[in-house]
C-alpha atoms as a PDB file:
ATOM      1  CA  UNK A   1     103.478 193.623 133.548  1.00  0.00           C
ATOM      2  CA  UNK A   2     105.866 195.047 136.405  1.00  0.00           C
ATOM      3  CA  UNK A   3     104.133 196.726 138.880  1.00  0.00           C
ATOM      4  CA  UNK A   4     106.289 198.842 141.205  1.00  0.00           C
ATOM      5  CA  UNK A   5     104.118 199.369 144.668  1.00  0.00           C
ATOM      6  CA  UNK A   6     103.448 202.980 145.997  1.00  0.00           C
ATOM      7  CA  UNK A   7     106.062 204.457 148.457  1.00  0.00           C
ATOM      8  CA  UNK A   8     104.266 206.183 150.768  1.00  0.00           C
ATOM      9  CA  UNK A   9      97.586 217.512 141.159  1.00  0.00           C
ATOM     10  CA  UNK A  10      96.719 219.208 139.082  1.00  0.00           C
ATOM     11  CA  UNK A  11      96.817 219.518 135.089  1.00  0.00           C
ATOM     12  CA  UNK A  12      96.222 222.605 133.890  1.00  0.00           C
ATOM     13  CA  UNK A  13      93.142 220.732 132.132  1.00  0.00           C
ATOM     14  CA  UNK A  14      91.051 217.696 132.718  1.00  0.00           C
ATOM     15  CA  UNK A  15      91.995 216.189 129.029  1.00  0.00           C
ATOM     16  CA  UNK A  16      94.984 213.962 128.245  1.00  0.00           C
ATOM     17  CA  UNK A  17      97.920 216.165 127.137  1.00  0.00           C
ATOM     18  CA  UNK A  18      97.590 214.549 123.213  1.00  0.00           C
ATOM     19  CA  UNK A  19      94.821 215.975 120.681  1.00  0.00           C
ATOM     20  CA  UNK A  20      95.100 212.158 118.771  1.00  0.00           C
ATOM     21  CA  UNK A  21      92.958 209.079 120.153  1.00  0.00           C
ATOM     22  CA  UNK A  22      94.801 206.248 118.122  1.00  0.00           C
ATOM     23  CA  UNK A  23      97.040 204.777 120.231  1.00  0.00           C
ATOM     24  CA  UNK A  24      97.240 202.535 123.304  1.00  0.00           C
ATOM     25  CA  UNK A  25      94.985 202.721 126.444  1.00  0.00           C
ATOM     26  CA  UNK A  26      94.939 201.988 130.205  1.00  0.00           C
ATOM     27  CA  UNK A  27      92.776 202.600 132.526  1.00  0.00           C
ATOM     28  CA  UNK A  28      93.668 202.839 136.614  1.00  0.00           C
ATOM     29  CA  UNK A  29      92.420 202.485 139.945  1.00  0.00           C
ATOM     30  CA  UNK A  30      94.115 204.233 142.985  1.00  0.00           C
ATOM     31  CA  UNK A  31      93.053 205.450 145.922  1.00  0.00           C
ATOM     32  CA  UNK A  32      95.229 208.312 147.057  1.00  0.00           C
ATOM     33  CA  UNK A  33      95.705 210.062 150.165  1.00  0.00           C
ATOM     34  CA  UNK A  34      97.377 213.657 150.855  1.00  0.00           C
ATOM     35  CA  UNK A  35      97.541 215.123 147.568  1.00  0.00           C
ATOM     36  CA  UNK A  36      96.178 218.666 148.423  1.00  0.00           C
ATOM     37  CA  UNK A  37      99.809 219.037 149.972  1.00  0.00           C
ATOM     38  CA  UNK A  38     100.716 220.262 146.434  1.00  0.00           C
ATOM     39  CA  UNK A  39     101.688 223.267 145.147  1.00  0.00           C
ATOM     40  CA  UNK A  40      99.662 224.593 142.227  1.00  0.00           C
ATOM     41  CA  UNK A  41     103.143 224.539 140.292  1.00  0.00           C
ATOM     42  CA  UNK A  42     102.577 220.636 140.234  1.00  0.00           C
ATOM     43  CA  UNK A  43     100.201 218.051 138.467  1.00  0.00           C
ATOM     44  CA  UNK A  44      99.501 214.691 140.180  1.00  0.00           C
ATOM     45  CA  UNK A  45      99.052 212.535 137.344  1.00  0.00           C
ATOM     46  CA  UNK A  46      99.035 208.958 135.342  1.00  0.00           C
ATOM     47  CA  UNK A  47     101.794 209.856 132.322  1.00  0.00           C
ATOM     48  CA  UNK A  48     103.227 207.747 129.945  1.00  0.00           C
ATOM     49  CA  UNK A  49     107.046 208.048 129.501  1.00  0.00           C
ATOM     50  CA  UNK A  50     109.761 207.217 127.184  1.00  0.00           C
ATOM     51  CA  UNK A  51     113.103 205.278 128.291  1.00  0.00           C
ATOM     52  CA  UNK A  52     115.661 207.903 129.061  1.00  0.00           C
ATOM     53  CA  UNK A  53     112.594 210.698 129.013  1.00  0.00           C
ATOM     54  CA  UNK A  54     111.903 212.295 131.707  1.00  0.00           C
ATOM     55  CA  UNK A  55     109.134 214.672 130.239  1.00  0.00           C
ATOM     56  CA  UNK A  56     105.775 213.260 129.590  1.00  0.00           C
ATOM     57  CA  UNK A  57     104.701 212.273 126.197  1.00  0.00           C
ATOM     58  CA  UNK A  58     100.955 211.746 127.394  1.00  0.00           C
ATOM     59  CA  UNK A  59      99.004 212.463 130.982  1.00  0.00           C
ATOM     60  CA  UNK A  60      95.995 212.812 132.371  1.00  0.00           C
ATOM     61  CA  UNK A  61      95.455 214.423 136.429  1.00  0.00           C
ATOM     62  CA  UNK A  62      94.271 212.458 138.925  1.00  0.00           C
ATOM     63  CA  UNK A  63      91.000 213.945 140.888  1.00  0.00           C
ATOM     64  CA  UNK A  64      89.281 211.746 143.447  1.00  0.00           C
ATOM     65  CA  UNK A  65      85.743 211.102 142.460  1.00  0.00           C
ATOM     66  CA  UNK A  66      84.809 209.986 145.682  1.00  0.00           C
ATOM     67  CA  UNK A  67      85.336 211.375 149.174  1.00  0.00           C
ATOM     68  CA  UNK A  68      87.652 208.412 149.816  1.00  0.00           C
ATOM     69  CA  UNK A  69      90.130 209.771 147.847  1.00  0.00           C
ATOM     70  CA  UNK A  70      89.346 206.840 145.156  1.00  0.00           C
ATOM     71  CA  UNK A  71      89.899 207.739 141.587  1.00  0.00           C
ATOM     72  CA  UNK A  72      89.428 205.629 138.352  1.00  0.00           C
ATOM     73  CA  UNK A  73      91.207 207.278 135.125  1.00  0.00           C
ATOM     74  CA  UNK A  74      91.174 206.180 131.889  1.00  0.00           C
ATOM     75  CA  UNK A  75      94.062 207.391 129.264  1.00  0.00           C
ATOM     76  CA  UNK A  76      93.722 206.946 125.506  1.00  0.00           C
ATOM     77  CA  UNK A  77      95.787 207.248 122.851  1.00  0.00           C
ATOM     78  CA  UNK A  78      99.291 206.689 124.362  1.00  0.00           C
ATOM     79  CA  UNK A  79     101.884 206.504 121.757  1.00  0.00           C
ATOM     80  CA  UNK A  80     104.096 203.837 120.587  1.00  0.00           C
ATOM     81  CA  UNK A  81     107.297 205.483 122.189  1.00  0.00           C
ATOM     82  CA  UNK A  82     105.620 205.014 125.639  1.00  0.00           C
ATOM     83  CA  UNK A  83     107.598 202.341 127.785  1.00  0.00           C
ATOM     84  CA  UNK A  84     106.412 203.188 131.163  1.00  0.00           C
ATOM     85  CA  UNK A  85     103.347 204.044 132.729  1.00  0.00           C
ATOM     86  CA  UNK A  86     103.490 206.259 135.994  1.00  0.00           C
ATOM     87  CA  UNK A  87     101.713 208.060 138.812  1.00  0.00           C
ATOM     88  CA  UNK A  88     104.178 210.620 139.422  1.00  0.00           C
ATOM     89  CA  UNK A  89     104.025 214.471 140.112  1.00  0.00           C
ATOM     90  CA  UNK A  90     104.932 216.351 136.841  1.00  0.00           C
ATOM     91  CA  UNK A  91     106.114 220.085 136.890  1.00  0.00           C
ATOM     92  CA  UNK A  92     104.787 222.895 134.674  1.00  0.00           C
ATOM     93  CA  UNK A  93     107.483 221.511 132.068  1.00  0.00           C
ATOM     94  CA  UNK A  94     105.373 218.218 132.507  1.00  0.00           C
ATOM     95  CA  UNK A  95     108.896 216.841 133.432  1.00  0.00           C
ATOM     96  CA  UNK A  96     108.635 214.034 136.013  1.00  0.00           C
ATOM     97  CA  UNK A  97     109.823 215.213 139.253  1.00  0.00           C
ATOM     98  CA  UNK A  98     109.097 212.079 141.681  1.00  0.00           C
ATOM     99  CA  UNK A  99     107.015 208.575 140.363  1.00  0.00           C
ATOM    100  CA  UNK A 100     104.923 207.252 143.281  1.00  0.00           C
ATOM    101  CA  UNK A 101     104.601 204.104 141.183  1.00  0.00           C
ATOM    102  CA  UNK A 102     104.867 202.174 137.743  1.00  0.00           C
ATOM    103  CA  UNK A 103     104.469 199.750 135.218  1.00  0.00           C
ATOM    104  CA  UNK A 104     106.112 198.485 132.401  1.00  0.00           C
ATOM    105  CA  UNK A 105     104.109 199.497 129.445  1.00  0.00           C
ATOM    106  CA  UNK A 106     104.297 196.964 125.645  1.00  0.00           C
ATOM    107  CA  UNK A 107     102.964 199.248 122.966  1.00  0.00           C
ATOM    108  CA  UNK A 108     101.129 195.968 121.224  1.00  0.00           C
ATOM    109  CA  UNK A 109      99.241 194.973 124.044  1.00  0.00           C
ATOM    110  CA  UNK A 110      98.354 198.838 124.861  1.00  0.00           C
ATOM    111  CA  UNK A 111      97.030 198.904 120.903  1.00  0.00           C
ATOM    112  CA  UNK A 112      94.719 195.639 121.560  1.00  0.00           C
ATOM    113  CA  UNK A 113      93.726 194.256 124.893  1.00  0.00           C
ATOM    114  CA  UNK A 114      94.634 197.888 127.191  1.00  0.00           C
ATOM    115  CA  UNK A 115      96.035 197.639 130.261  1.00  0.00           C
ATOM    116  CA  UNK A 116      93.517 197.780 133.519  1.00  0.00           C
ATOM    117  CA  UNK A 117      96.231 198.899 136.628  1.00  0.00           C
ATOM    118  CA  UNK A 118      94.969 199.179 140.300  1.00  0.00           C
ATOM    119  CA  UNK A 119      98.007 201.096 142.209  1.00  0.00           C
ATOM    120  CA  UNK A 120      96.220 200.911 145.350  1.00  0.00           C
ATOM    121  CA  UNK A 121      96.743 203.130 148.198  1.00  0.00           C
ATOM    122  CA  UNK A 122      99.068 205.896 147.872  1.00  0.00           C
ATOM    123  CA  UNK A 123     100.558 208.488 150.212  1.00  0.00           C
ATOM    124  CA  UNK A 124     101.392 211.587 147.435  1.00  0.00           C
ATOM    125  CA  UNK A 125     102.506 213.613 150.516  1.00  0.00           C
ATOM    126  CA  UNK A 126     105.073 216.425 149.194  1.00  0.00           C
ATOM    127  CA  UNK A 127     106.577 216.540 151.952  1.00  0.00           C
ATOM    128  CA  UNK A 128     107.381 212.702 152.142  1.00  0.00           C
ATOM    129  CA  UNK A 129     108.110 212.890 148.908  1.00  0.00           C
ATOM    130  CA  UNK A 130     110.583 215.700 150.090  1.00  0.00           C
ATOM    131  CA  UNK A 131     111.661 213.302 152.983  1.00  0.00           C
ATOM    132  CA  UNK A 132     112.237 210.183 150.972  1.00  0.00           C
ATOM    133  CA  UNK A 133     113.786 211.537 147.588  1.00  0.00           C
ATOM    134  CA  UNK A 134     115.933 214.427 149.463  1.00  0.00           C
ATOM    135  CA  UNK A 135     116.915 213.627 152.782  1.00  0.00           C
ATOM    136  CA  UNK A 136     116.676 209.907 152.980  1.00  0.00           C
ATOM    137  CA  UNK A 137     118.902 209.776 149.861  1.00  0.00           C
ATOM    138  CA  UNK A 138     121.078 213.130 150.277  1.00  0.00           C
ATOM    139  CA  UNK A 139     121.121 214.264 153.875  1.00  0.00           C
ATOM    140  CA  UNK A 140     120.776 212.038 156.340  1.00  0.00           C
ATOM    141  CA  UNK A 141     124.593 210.247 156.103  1.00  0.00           C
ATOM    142  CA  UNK A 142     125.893 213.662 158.072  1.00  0.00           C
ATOM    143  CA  UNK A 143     122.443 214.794 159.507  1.00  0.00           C
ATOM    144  CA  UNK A 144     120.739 211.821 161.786  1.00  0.00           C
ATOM    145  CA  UNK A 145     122.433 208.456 160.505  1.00  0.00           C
ATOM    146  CA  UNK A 146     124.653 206.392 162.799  1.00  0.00           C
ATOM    147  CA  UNK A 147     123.682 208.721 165.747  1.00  0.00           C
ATOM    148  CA  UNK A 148     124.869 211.517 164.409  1.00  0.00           C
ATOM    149  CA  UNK A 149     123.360 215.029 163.258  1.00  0.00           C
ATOM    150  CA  UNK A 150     125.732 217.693 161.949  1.00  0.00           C
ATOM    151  CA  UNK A 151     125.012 221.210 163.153  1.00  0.00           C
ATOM    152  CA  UNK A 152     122.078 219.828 165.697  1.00  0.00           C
ATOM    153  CA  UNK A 153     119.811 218.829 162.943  1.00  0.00           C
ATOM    154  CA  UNK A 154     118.650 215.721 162.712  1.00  0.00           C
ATOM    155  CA  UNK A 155     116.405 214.554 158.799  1.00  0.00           C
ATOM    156  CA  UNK A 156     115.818 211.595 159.924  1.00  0.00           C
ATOM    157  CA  UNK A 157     112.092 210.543 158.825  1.00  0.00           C
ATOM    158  CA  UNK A 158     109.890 211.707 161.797  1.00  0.00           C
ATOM    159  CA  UNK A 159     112.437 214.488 163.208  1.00  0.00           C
ATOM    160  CA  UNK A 160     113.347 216.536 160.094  1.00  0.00           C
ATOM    161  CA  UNK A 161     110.436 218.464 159.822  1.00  0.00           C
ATOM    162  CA  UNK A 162     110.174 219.349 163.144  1.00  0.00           C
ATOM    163  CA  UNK A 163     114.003 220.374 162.959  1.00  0.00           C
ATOM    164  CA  UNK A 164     113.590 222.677 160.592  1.00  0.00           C
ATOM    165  CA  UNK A 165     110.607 224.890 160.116  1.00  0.00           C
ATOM    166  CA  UNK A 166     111.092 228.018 162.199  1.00  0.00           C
ATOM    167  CA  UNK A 167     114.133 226.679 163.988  1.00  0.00           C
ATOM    168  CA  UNK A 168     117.094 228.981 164.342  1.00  0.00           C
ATOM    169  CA  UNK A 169     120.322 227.656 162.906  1.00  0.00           C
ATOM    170  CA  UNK A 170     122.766 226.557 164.677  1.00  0.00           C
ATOM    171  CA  UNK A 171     125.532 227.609 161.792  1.00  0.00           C
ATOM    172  CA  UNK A 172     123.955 230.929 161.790  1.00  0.00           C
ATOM    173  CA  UNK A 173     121.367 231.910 165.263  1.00  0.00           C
ATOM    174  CA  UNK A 174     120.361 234.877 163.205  1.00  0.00           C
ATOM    175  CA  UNK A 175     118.547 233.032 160.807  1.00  0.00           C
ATOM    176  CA  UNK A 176     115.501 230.317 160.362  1.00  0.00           C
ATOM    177  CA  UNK A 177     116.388 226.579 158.663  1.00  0.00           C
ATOM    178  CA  UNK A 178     112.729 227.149 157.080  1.00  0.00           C
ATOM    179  CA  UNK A 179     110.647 230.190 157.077  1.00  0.00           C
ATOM    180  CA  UNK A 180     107.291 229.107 155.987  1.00  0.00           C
ATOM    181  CA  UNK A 181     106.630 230.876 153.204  1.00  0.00           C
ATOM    182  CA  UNK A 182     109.446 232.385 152.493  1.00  0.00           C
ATOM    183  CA  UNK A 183     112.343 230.426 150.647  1.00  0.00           C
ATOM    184  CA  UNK A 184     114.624 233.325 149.731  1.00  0.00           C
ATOM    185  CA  UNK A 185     114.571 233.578 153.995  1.00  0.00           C
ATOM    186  CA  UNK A 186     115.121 230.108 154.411  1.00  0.00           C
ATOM    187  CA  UNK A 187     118.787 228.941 155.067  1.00  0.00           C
ATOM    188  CA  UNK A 188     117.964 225.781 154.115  1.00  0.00           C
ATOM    189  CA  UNK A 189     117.557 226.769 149.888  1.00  0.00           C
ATOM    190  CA  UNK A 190     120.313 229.450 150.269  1.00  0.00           C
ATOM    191  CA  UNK A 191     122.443 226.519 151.010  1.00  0.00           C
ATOM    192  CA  UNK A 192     121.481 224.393 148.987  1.00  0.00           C
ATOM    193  CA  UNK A 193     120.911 226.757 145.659  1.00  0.00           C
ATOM    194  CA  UNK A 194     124.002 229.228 146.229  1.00  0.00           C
ATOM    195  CA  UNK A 195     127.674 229.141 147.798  1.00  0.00           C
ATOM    196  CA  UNK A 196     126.281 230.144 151.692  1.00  0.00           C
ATOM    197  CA  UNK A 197     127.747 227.072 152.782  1.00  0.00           C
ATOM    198  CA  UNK A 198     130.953 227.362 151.039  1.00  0.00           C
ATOM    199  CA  UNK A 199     132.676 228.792 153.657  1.00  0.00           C
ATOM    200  CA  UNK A 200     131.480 226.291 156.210  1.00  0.00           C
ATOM    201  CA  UNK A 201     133.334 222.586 156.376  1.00  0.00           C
ATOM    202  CA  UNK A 202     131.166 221.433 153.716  1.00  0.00           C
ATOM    203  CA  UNK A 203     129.810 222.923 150.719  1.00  0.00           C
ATOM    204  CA  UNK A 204     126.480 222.326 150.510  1.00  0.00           C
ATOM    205  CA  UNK A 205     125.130 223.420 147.113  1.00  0.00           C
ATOM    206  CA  UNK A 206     127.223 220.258 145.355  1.00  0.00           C
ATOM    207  CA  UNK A 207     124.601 218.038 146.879  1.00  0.00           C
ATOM    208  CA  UNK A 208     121.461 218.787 145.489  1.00  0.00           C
ATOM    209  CA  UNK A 209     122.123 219.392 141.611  1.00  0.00           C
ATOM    210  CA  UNK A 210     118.520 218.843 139.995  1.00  0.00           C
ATOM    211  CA  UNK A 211     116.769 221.875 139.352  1.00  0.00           C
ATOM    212  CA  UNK A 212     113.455 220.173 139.967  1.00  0.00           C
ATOM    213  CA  UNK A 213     114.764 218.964 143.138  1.00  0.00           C
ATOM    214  CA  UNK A 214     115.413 222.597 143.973  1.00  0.00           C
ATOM    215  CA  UNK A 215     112.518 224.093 142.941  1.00  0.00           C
ATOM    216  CA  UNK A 216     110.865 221.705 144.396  1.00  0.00           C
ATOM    217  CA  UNK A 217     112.188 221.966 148.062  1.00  0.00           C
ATOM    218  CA  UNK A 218     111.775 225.892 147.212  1.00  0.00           C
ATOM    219  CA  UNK A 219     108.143 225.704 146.105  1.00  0.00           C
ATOM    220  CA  UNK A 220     107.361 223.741 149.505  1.00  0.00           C
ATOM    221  CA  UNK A 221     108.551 226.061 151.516  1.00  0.00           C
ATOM    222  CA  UNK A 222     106.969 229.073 149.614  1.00  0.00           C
ATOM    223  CA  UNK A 223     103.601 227.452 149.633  1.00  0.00           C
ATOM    224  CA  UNK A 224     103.791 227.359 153.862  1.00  0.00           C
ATOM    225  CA  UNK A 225     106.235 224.416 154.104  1.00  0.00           C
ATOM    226  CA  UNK A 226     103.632 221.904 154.963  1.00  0.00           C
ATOM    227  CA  UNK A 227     105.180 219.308 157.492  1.00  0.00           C
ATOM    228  CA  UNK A 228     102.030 217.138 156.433  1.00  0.00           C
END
């Protein structure tokens, strides 16, 4: 069994997303910290996935049972298919759209002995998971790294945030990077969702390409953009 540690919900019902028991089982442990940051068009959950799957073929939500943010959920009837076992945020397609952590899943020994997992503590934070799947991976080469930040805007872990939500753009004074609340104000998803930028030295929109990484930096900042 591979366990991958933690980097750092809601289903629409408290019942795993398969009508059939028969199948494999785990059961997990975690103890997770900052998941209200969410957006109601998310589900923090344990979901069993294919290879080369990103949807969900089985989940259940995670919900804290005790004020430490401890939660102990058990998932039955995982099917055969299933090779990996995550805690991940799923969208309302139940498509994965960031895996805190995971393990390697064997149908047999699902089928007979179960699996017990204890992912320990886990920052869910949206917003780091905005920071670390986003900007650590897409922005920060031109925007913070080796001393330098394009435009005045530095998204660099600890400065981005702060950079951006009701800060006036440098490109463009007239406008906000992030309007909280508002994405279709925000000249940070106009650039990265349309051809604003394609004027500028750099065309912006070719960076981000995932929808769900788009909807999800526009459902953060249309739930308050939450620098938490």
């Amino acid at each position: 069994m591979l366990l991958t540690g933690c980097d750092e919900g809601r289903l629409y019902d408290d019942t795993p997303t398969v009508a059939d028991q028969e199948g494999g089982r785990v059961t997990v442990d975690v103890c997770v910290r900052n998941e209200d940051t969410w957006s109601d068009s998310y589900t923090l959950s344990i979901a069993g996935f294919e290879d080369g799957n990103d949807f969900a073929l089985i989940s259940k939500n995670i919900s804290p049972s005790l004020s430490d943010g401890t939660a102990h959920i058990e998932v039955t009837g995982i099917p055969a298919e299933v090779s990996t076992i995550a805690l991940c945020a799923l969208d309302r397609l139940r498509r994965c759209v960031t895996t805190f952590a995971t393990v390697e899943y064997n149908a047999a020994q699902g089928q007979t002995a179960g699996y017990d997992i204890d992912f320990g503590l886990c920052d869910m934070s949206m917003a780091a998971t905005i920071q670390r799947d986003i900007f650590n991976t897409t922005c920060v080469q031109c925007h913070g790294g080796s001393n330098h930040s394009a435009a005045g805007l530095n998204l660099t872990a600890g400065n981005s945030f702060s950079e951006l939500i009701g800060i006036a753009s440098v490109r463009d004074p007239e406008r906000m990077r992030v309007v909280a609340g508002d994405s279709g104000e925000s000249l940070l998803y106009d650039m990265l969702s349309g051809d604003l930028s394609s004027g500028w030295r750099y065309d912006h929109s070719v960076e981000v390409v995932r929808s769900e990484r788009l909807e999800l930096i526009r459902n953060w900042i249309d739930d308050g953009a939450n620098p938490r």
